[in-house]
Every structure is written in C-alpha cells, then in structure tokens.
Protein backbone atom coordinates (compact mmCIF):
# COMPACT_ATOMS: atom_id res chain seq x y z
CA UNK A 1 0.00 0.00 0.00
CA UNK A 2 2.82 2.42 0.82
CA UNK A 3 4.49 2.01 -2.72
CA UNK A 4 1.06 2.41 -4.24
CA UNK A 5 1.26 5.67 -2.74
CA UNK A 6 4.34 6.34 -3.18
CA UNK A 7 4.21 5.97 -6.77
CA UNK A 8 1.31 7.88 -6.49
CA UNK A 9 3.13 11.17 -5.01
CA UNK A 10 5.92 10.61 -7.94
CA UNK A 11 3.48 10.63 -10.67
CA UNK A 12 1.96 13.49 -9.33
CA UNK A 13 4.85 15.60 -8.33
CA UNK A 14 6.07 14.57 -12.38
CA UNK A 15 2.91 15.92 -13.35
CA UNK A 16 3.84 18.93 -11.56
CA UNK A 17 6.72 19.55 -12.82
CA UNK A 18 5.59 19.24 -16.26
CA UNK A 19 3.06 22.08 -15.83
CA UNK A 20 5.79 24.16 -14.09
CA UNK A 21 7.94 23.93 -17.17
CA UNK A 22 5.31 24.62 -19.40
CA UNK A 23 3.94 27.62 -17.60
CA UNK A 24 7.98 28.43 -17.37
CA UNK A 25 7.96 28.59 -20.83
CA UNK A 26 5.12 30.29 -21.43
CA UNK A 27 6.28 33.44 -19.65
CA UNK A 28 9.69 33.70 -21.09
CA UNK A 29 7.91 33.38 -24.40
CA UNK A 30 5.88 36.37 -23.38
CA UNK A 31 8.70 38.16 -21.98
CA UNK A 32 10.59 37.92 -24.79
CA UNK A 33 7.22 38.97 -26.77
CA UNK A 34 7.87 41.90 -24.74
CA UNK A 35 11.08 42.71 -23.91
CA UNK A 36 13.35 45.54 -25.56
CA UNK A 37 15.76 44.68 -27.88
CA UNK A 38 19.57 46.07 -26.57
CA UNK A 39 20.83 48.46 -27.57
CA UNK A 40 17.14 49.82 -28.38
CA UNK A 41 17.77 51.13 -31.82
CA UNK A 42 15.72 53.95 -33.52
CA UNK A 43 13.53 52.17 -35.88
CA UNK A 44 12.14 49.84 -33.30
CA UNK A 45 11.37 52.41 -31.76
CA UNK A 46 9.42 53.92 -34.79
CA UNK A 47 7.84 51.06 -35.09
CA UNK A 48 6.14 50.91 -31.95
CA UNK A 49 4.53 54.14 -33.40
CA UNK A 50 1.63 52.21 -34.26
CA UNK A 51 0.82 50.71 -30.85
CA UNK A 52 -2.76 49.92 -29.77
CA UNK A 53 -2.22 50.30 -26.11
CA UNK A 54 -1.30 54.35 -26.62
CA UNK A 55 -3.33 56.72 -25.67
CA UNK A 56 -3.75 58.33 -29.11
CA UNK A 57 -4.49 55.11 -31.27
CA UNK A 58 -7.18 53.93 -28.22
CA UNK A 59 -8.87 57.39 -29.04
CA UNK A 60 -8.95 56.54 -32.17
CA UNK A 61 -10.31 52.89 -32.15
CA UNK A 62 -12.68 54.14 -29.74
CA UNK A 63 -14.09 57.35 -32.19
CA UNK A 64 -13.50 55.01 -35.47
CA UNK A 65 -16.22 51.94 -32.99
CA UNK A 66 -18.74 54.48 -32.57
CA UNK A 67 -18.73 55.85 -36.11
CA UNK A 68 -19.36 52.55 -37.16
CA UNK A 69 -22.02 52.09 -34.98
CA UNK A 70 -24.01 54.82 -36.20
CA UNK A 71 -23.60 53.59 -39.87
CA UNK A 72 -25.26 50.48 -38.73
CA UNK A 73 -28.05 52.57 -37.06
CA UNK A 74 -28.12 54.17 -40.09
CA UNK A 75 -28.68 51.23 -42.31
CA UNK A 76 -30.78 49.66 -39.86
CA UNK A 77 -33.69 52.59 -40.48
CA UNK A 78 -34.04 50.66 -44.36
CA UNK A 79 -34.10 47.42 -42.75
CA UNK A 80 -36.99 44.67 -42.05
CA UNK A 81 -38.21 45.19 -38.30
CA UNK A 82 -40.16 42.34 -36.57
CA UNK A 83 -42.01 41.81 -32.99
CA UNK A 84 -44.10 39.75 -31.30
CA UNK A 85 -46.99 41.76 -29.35
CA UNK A 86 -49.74 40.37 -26.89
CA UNK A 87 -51.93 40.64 -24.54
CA UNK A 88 -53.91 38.94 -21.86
CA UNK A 89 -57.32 41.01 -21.68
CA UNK A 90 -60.42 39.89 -19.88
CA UNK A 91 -63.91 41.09 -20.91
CA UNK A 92 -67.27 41.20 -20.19
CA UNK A 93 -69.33 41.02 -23.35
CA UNK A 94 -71.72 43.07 -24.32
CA UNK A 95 -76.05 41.31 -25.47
CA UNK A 96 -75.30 42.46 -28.73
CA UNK A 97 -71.75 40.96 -29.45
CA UNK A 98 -72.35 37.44 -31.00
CA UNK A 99 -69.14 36.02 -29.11
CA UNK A 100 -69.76 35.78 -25.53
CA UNK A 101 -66.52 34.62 -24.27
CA UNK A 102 -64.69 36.39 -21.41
CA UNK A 103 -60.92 35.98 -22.57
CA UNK A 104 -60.38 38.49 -25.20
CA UNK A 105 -55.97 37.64 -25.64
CA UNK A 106 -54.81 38.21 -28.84
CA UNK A 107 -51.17 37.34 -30.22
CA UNK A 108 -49.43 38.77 -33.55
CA UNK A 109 -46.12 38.81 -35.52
CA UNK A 110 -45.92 42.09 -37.03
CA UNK A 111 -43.20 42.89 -39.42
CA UNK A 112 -42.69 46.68 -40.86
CA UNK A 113 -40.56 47.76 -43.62
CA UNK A 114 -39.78 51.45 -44.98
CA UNK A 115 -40.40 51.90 -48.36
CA UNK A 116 -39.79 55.48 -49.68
CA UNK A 117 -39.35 58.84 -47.17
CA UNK A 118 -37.81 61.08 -50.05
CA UNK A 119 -34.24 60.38 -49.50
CA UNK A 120 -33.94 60.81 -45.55
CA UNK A 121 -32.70 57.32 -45.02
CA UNK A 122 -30.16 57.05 -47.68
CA UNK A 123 -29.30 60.47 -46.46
CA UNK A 124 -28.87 59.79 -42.77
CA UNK A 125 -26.34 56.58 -44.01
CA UNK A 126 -24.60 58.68 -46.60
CA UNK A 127 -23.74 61.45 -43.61
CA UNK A 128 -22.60 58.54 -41.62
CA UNK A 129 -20.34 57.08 -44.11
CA UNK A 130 -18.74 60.50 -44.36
CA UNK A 131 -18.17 60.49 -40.47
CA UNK A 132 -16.44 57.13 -40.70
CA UNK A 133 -14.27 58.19 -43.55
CA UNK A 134 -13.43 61.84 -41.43
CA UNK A 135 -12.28 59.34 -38.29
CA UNK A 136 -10.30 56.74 -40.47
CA UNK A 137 -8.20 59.71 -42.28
CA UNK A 138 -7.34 60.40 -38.99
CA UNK A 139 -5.07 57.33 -38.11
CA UNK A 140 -2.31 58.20 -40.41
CA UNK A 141 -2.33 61.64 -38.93
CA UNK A 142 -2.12 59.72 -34.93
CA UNK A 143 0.57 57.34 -36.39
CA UNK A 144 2.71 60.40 -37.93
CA UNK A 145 2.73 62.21 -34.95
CA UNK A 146 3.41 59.25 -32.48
CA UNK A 147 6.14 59.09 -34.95
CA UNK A 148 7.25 62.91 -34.32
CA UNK A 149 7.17 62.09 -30.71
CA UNK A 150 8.99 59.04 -30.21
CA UNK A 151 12.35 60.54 -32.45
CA UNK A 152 12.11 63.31 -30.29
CA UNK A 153 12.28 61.41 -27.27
CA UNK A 154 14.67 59.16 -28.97
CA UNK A 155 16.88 61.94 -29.98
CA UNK A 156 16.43 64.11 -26.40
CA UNK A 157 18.07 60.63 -24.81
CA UNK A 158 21.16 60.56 -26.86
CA UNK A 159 21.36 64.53 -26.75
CA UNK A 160 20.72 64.43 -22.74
CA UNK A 161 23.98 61.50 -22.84
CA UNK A 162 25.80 63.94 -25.19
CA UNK A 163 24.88 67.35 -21.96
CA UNK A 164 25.84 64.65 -19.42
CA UNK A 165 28.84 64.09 -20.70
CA UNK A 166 29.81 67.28 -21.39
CA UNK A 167 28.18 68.81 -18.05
CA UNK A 168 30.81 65.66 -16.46
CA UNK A 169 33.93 66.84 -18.17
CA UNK A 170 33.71 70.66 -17.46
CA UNK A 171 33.11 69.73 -13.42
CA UNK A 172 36.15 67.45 -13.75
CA UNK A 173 38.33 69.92 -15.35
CA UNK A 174 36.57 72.70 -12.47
CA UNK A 175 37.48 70.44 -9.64
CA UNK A 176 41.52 70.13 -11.14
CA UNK A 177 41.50 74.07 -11.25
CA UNK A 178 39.79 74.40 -8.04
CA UNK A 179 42.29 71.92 -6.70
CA UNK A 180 45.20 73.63 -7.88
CA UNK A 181 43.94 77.13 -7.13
CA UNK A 182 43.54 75.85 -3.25
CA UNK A 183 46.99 74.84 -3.10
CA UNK A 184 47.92 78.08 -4.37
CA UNK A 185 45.84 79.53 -1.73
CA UNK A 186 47.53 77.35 1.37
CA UNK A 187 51.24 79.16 -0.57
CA UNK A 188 49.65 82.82 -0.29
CA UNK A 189 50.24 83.09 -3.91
CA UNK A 190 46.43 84.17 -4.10
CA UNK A 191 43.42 85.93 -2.90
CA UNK A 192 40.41 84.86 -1.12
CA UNK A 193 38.63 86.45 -3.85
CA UNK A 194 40.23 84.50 -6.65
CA UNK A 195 39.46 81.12 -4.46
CA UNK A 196 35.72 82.09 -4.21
CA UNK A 197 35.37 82.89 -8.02
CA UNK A 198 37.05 79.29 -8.75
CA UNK A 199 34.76 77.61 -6.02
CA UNK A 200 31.52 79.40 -7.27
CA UNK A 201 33.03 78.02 -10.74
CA UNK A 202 32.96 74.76 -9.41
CA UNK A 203 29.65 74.60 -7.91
CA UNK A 204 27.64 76.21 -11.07
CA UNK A 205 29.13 73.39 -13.20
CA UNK A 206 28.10 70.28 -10.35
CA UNK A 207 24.86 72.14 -10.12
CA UNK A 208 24.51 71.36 -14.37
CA UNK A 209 26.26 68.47 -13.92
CA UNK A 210 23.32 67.20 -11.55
CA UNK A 211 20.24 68.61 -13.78
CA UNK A 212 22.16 67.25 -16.85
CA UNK A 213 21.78 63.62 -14.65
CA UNK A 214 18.00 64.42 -13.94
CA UNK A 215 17.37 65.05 -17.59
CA UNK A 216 18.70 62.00 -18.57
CA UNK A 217 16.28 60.16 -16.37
CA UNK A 218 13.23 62.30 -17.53
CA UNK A 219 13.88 61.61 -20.65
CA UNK A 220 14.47 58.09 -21.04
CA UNK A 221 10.97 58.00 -18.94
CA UNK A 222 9.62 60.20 -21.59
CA UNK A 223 10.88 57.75 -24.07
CA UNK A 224 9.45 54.36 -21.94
CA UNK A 225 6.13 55.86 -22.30
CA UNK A 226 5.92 56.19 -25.78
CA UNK A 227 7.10 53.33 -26.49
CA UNK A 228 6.85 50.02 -24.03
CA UNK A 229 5.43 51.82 -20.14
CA UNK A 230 7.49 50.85 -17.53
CA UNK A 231 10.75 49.04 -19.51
CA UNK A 232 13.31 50.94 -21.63
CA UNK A 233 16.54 49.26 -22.84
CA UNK A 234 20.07 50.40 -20.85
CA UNK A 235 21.29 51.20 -24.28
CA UNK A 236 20.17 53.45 -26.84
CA UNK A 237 21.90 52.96 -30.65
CA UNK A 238 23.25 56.19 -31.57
CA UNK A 239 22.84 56.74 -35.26
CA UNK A 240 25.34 58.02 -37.35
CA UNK A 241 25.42 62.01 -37.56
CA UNK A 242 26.40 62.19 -41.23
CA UNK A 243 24.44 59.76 -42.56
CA UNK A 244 21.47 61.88 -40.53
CA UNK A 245 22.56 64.98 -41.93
CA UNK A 246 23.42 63.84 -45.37
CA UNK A 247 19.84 62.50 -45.74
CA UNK A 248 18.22 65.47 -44.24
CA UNK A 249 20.36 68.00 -46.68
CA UNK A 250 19.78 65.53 -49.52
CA UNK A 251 16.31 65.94 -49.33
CA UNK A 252 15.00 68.76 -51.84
CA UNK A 253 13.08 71.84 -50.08
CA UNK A 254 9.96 72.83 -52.34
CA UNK A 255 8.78 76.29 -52.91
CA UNK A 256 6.75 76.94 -49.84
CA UNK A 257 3.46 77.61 -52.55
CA UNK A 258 4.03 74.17 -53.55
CA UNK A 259 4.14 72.48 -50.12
CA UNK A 260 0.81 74.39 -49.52
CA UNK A 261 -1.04 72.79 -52.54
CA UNK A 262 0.45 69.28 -51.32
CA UNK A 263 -0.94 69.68 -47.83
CA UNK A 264 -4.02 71.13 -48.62
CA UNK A 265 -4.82 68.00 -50.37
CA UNK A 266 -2.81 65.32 -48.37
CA UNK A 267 -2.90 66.41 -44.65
CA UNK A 268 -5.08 64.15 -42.87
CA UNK A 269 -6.64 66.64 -40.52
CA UNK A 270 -7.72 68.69 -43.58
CA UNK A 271 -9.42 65.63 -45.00
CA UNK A 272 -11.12 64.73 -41.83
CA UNK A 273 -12.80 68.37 -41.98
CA UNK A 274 -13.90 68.09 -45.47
CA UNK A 275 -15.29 64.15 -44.80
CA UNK A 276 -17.34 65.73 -41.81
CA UNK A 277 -18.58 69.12 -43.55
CA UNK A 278 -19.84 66.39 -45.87
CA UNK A 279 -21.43 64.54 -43.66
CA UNK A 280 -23.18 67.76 -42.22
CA UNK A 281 -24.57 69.02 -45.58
CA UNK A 282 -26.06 64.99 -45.62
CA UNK A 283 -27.84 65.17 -42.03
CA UNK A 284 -29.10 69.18 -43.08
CA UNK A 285 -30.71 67.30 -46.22
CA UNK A 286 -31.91 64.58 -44.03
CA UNK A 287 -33.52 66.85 -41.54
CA UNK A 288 -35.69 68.66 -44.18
CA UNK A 289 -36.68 65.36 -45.77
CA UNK A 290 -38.45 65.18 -42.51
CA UNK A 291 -41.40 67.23 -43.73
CA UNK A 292 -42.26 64.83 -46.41
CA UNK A 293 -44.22 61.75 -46.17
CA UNK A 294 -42.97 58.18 -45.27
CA UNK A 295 -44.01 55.09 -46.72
CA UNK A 296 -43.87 51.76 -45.11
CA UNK A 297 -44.74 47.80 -45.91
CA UNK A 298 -46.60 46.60 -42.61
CA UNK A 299 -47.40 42.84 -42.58
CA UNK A 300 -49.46 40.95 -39.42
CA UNK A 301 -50.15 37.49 -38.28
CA UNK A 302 -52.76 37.11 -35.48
CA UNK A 303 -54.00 34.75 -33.10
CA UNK A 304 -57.17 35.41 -31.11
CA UNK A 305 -58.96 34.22 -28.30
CA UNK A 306 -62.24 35.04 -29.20
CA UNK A 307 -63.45 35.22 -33.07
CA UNK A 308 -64.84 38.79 -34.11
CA UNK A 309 -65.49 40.04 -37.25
CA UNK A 310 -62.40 42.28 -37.10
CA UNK A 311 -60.76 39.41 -36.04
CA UNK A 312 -58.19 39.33 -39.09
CA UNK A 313 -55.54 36.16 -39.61
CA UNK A 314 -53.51 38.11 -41.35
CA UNK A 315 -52.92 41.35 -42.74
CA UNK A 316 -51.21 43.11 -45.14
CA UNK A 317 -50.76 46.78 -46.03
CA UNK A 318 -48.89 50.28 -46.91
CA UNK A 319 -49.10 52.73 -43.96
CA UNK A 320 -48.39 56.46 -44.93
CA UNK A 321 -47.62 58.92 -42.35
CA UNK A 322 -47.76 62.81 -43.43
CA UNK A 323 -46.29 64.98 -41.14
CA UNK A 324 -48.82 68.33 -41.00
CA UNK A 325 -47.53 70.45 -38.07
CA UNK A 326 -44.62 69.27 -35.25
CA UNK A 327 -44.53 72.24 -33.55
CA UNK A 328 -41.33 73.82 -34.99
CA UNK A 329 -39.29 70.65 -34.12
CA UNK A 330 -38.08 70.15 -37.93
CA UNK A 331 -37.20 73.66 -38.48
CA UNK A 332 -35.08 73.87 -34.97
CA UNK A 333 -33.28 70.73 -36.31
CA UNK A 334 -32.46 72.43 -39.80
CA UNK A 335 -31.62 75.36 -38.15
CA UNK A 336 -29.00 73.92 -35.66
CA UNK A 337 -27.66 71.81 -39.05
CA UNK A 338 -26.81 74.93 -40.69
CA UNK A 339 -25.02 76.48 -37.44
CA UNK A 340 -23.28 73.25 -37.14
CA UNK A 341 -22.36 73.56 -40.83
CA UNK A 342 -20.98 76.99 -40.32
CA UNK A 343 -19.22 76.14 -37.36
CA UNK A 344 -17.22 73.26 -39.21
CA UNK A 345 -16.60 75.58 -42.21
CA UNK A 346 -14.77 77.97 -40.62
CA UNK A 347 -12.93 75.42 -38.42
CA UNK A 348 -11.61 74.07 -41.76
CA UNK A 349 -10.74 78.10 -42.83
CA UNK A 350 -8.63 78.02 -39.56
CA UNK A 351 -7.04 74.95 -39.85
CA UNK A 352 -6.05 75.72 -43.51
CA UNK A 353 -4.68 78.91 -41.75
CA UNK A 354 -3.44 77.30 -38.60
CA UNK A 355 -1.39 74.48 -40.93
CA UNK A 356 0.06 76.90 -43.67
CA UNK A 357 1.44 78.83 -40.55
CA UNK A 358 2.85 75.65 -39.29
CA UNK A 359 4.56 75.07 -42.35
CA UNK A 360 5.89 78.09 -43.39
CA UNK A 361 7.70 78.03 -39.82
CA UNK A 362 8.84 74.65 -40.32
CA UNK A 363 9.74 75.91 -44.09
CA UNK A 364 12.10 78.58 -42.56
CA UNK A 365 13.87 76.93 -39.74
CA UNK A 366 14.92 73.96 -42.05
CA UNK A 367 16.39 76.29 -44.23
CA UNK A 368 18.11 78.58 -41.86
CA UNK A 369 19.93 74.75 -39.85
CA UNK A 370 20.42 73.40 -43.54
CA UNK A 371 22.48 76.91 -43.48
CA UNK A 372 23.89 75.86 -40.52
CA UNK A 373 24.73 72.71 -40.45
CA UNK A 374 27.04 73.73 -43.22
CA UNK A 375 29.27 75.48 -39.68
CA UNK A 376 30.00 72.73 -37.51
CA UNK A 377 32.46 70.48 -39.81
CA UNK A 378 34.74 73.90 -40.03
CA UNK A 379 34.18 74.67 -36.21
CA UNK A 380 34.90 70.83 -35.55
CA UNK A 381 37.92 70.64 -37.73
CA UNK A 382 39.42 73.62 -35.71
CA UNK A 383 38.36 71.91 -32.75
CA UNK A 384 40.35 68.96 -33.50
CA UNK A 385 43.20 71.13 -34.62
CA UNK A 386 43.16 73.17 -31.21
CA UNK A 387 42.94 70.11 -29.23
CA UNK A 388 45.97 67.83 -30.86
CA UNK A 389 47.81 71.35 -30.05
CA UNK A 390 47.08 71.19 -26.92
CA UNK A 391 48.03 67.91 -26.25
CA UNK A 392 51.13 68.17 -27.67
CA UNK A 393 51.99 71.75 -25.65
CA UNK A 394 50.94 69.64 -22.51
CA UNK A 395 53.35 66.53 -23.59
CA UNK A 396 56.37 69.62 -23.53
CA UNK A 397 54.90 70.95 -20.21
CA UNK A 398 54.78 73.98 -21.96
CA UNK A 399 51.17 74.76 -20.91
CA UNK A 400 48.14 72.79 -18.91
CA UNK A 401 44.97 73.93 -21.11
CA UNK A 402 44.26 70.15 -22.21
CA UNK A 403 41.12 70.08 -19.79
CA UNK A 404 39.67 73.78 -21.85
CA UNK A 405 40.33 71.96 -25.45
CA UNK A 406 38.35 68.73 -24.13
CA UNK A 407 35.91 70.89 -23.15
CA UNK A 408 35.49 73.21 -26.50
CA UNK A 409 35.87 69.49 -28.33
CA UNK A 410 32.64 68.11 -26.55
CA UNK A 411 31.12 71.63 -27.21
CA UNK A 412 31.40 71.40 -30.25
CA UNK A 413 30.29 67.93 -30.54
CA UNK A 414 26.87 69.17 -28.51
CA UNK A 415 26.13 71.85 -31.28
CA UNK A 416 26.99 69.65 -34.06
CA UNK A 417 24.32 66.75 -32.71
CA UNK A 418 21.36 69.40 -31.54
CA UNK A 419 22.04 70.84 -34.84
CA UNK A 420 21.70 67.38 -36.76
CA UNK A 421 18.89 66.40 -34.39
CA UNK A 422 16.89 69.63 -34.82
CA UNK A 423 16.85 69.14 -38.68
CA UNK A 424 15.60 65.90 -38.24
CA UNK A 425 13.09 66.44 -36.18
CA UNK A 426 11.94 69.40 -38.08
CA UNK A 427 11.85 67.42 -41.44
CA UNK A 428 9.43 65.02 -39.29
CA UNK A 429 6.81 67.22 -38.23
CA UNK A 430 6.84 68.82 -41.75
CA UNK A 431 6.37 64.96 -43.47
CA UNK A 432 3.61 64.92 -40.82
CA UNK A 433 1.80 68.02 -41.70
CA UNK A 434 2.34 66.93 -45.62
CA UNK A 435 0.78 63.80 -45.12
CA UNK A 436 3.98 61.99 -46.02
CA UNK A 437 5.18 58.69 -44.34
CA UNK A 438 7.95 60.21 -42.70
CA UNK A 439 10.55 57.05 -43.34
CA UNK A 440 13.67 59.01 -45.18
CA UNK A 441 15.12 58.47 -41.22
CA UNK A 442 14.42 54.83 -40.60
C-alpha cells in the first residue's frame, strides 16, 4: 500500500513539474514577446509608433467603434423590423356581441418595412459614411505624430547622454582648477577672492552636472512611455550624424506655394474636416426630408382568443404617415444643421490657416539649420586642430589647457548633434503636416 502511494506522489509531483515547465515557458515566451531589444535602436522604436495600447491610437479605435455604430443605425432605419406583441385582456361582453366569451388575448407577428421617405434614409447613411471616412483619415495623422514624438524622445536621450557628458567633463576639469587654485591659496600666492570665483566656478558646473543627470532620467521615462510603459533598454543605438545629416540635406526643399497645394490635399486633418462638412450638408438634407411623407410595408399574423369580425388572420398593407404640423421641431433641427455647418466651415478656414502657418515656420527653420549645419564640420575641424595642439603643448609641459580643449571638443560635438537632431526632427513634423510617411530616417 505504501508504494502504491508512493508511486502515487511521484506521478503526481512529475505531473507537476511538467506544468511548471510549461507555464515556465510560457512566460519567457511572453517576456521575450515583450522585452526591448539592446541596444534599443531607432527604428524599433518607430515602429512601436503604431501601438494599440497608446493613448492616441485607443482614441482613435474608440471614435472610429462608434462611427461605425451609427452607420449600422443608419442602415438599420431601411431594414426589415419584426415583434411579437400580446396581450392577456379579460372582458365582459356586451347582449349584442355574438361572441360571448370572457378571454379576449390576442397574439401577432408584425413585421414593418420602410419603403420610400424622399431620401432621408439614404441620407442619414450617406452622412454617416462620411463620419467614418473623417475618423479613419485620422489614423495616419495619430501614427505620424506618435512618430514625431517618439524621435524626439529618442533623440532628447542621446542629446541628454551627449549634456551629461559634457556637463561631467567641465566639473572634472573645475574640480583640477579648483584643486590647484587651493593649493595656491595654502602658498599665499592668491586671494580669497580668486578662491571664491574658482569655487563658485565649481559649484555652477556640479549644479549642471546634476540637472544634466535628472534630464537623462526624464527623458528616457519620456521615451518608456511612448514606447513600451514601464521598460526601456540600458542602451540606446546612436545613429550616425552624417548619414542623418546627409539624408536630411539631400532631401530637396519645395517652394513653400508648392508644399501648400500638397498639404491642402494630403494632410489628414484637412481631409477629416472636409469628410465631416460632408457629412453635415447629408444630415441638413436629411432633416428637411423630414417634412415629407414616409411610406412603409406593414405585414401581421394574429391569433385570437375570441373570433370577431375584425378578427383578421392576417394582414397586409402600406401605412403612410404625413407629417402636417410638429410644432417647430423640424425647423429647430435644420436650423442647428446649418449652425453646425458653419461652425465646421470655418474650423476648416482656420485649420487651412493654422497648418500653412505651421509650415511656413517649419519651411524657414529647415532652411536657416540646412544653413547651418554647413558650420560645424569647419568649427569641428578647428576643434580637433586646437585640441591635438594642446596635447602636444601639454606633452612639452609647456602649458596645462588640455582640460579647456576637451571641453570646447565636446562643445562642439553638442552643437553639431542638436544641430543634426533639430533638422531631423523638423523634417518630421513637416512629413507629418504633408501627409507623407515620414521614413527618409528609418
């Protein structure tokens, strides 16, 4: 009996351990489902651009769920409705009525179906389709600027390393003056003035230092939102800076008249306004079909508990209702229509005015770093220059200014990449108000 049970336990405890490997599995498969890749390079991160869990695309699916929802209503106003009515009734019959039973139930299927109202139906769904097609041209325009945001934040992270690094080296090279200029101090060979300036020195760059450490955090949270809440990779891939500013200059810079015409026909939020002025003008011609007749199929099966001479099996007819007075309710709907349809018009003639402004901004700060960008190789060259002579003076001992030429180096290396990154970004949000699929950086 004992090794009955025994063998028992084993089986069971192998069981066990089976599911524990499976369910093992399972969640490193989802982890990895999950996880980062390292280093996290930039077009992952685009690609998570498109994620459902953001708040931005949930809007959307949520907007795009009830536009379809009141196409179906729509549709359903030309469809076939059917019920089942009754009811239990008890009577007391009157001499004259032939019947003189006291249970007067009665049972029915009745079925209606619209037939003609003068274009108020196919109205109401036309107006509907409209509003479906104004919230589906607005995904690309979600997607695009998820896609602004997240090479941002992607660029801000390698910019805030680039600051940190910098903000590092100047405190280092403050602390070796500061250092030297307090053993000067403990020699006489200077004031207590001079020491204070160098100290103050000191303290303003740890104080940057610091913030440039806090940004770094901030933004790599900024980045973790976007992109996968609550995981980022230790490790961001830092594209190449002339390959980013060769395809940004490479690209050709249109007239700004010519990047009008292409957004006024290609930005998404522009199409979305002219899909729901559509849809406007469609309810406004709904709403005065309302003062015209509708005609309707009505078809009825009946059951009775007592027989009657209007008794009727089954019926069959066309009901007509004529609307003759509904105490101003039809006008008050056309009226609010055409304020609604006012309203949207001139939020499309401030958009149109809103976007142009948008893009002639964009139009004249790529220009101007495209002019600039052009600076940096000549300021870096002389950087390079100033620090190998440097180095080599401080091999002779003939001077100690190594720590300045590091620090004009990484200077220069900080207004190179905001430079570089600013141009990007800028080409982004202009691809985005152009409608374009922003992918020259990918």
């Amino acid at each position: 009996m004992s090794q009955g049970f025994f063998s028992k336990v084993v089986s069971f405890g192998g069981y066990s351990i089976c599911l524990f490997i499976l369910l093992l599995l399972h969640l490193t498969a989802m982890a990895s489902e999950y996880s980062l890749p390292e280093p996290l390079t930039l077009k992952y991160a685009l690609s998570k651009a498109s994620l459902t869990e953001s708040p931005e695309i949930m809007n959307y699916s949520a907007q795009r769920q009830m536009a379809l929802a009141d196409q179906d209503l729509a549709i359903s106003e030309q469809g076939v409705f059917a019920e089942i009515n009754g009811r239990l009734r008890y009577v007391d019959p009157s001499n004259i009525v032939p019947a003189s039973e006291t249970n007067d139930s009665k049972i029915s299927l009745d079925i209606y179906k619209r037939l003609y109202d003068f274009g108020r139906t196919s109205a109401n769904i036309d107006a509907s389709k409209a509003h479906l097609a104004s919230v589906e041209s607005l995904y690309s325009d979600y997607v695009s600027k998820r896609k602004v945001s997240i090479l941002q934040a992607y660029l801000n992270v390698l910019l805030a390393d680039i600051i940190y690094d910098h903000a590092n080296e100047a405190m280092s090279v403050d602390f070796v003056l500061l250092d030297k200029i307090r053993s000067r101090f403990e020699l006489k060979q200077i004031s207590d003035i001079e020491l204070l300036k160098v100290e103050n020195d000191f303290r303003k760059s740890r104080r940057e230092r610091t913030q440039a450490l806090s940004d770094q955090r901030l933004t790599r949270h900024r980045l973790a939102q976007l992109i996968s809440p609550g995981q980022l990779s230790n490790k961001l891939d830092k594209p190449d800076l002339e390959q980013l500013h060769s395809l940004s200059v490479s690209r050709e810079l249109k007239d700004i008249e010519q990047l009008y015409e292409i957004a006024h026909k290609q930005n998404p939020r522009l199409i979305a306004s002219q899909h729901e002025l559509e849809s406007m003008r469609l309810k406004l011609n709904a709403f005065q079909a309302e003062k015209y007749p509708v005609f309707s199929l009505n078809l009825q099966a009946a059951d009775y508990a007592r027989e009657l001479g209007s008794s009727d099996k089954y019926r069959a007819g066309i009901h007509v209702r004529v609307p003759l007075y509904q105490a101003g309710q039809e006008d008050a709907r056309i009226k609010r229509a055409t304020g609604e349809l006012i309203r949207l018009e001139a939020e499309k003639l401030q958009l149109q005015y809103d976007l142009e402004q948008q893009i002639l901004e964009l139009w004249l700060k790529i220009s101007d770093l495209q002019q600039q960008s052009s600076d940096p190789d000549f300021t870096m060259d002389y950087r390079d220059l100033y620090l190998e002579r440097s180095r080599a003076l401080y091999e002779l001992e003939v001077t100690s200014d190594l720590g300045d030429a590091m620090v004009e180096l990484s200077q220069a290396q900080l207004f190179k990449a905001q430079t570089f990154f600013e141009l990007a970004v800028s080409w982004a949000k202009l691809d985005s108000l152009l409608g374009n699929l922003m992918n020259y950086y990918e």
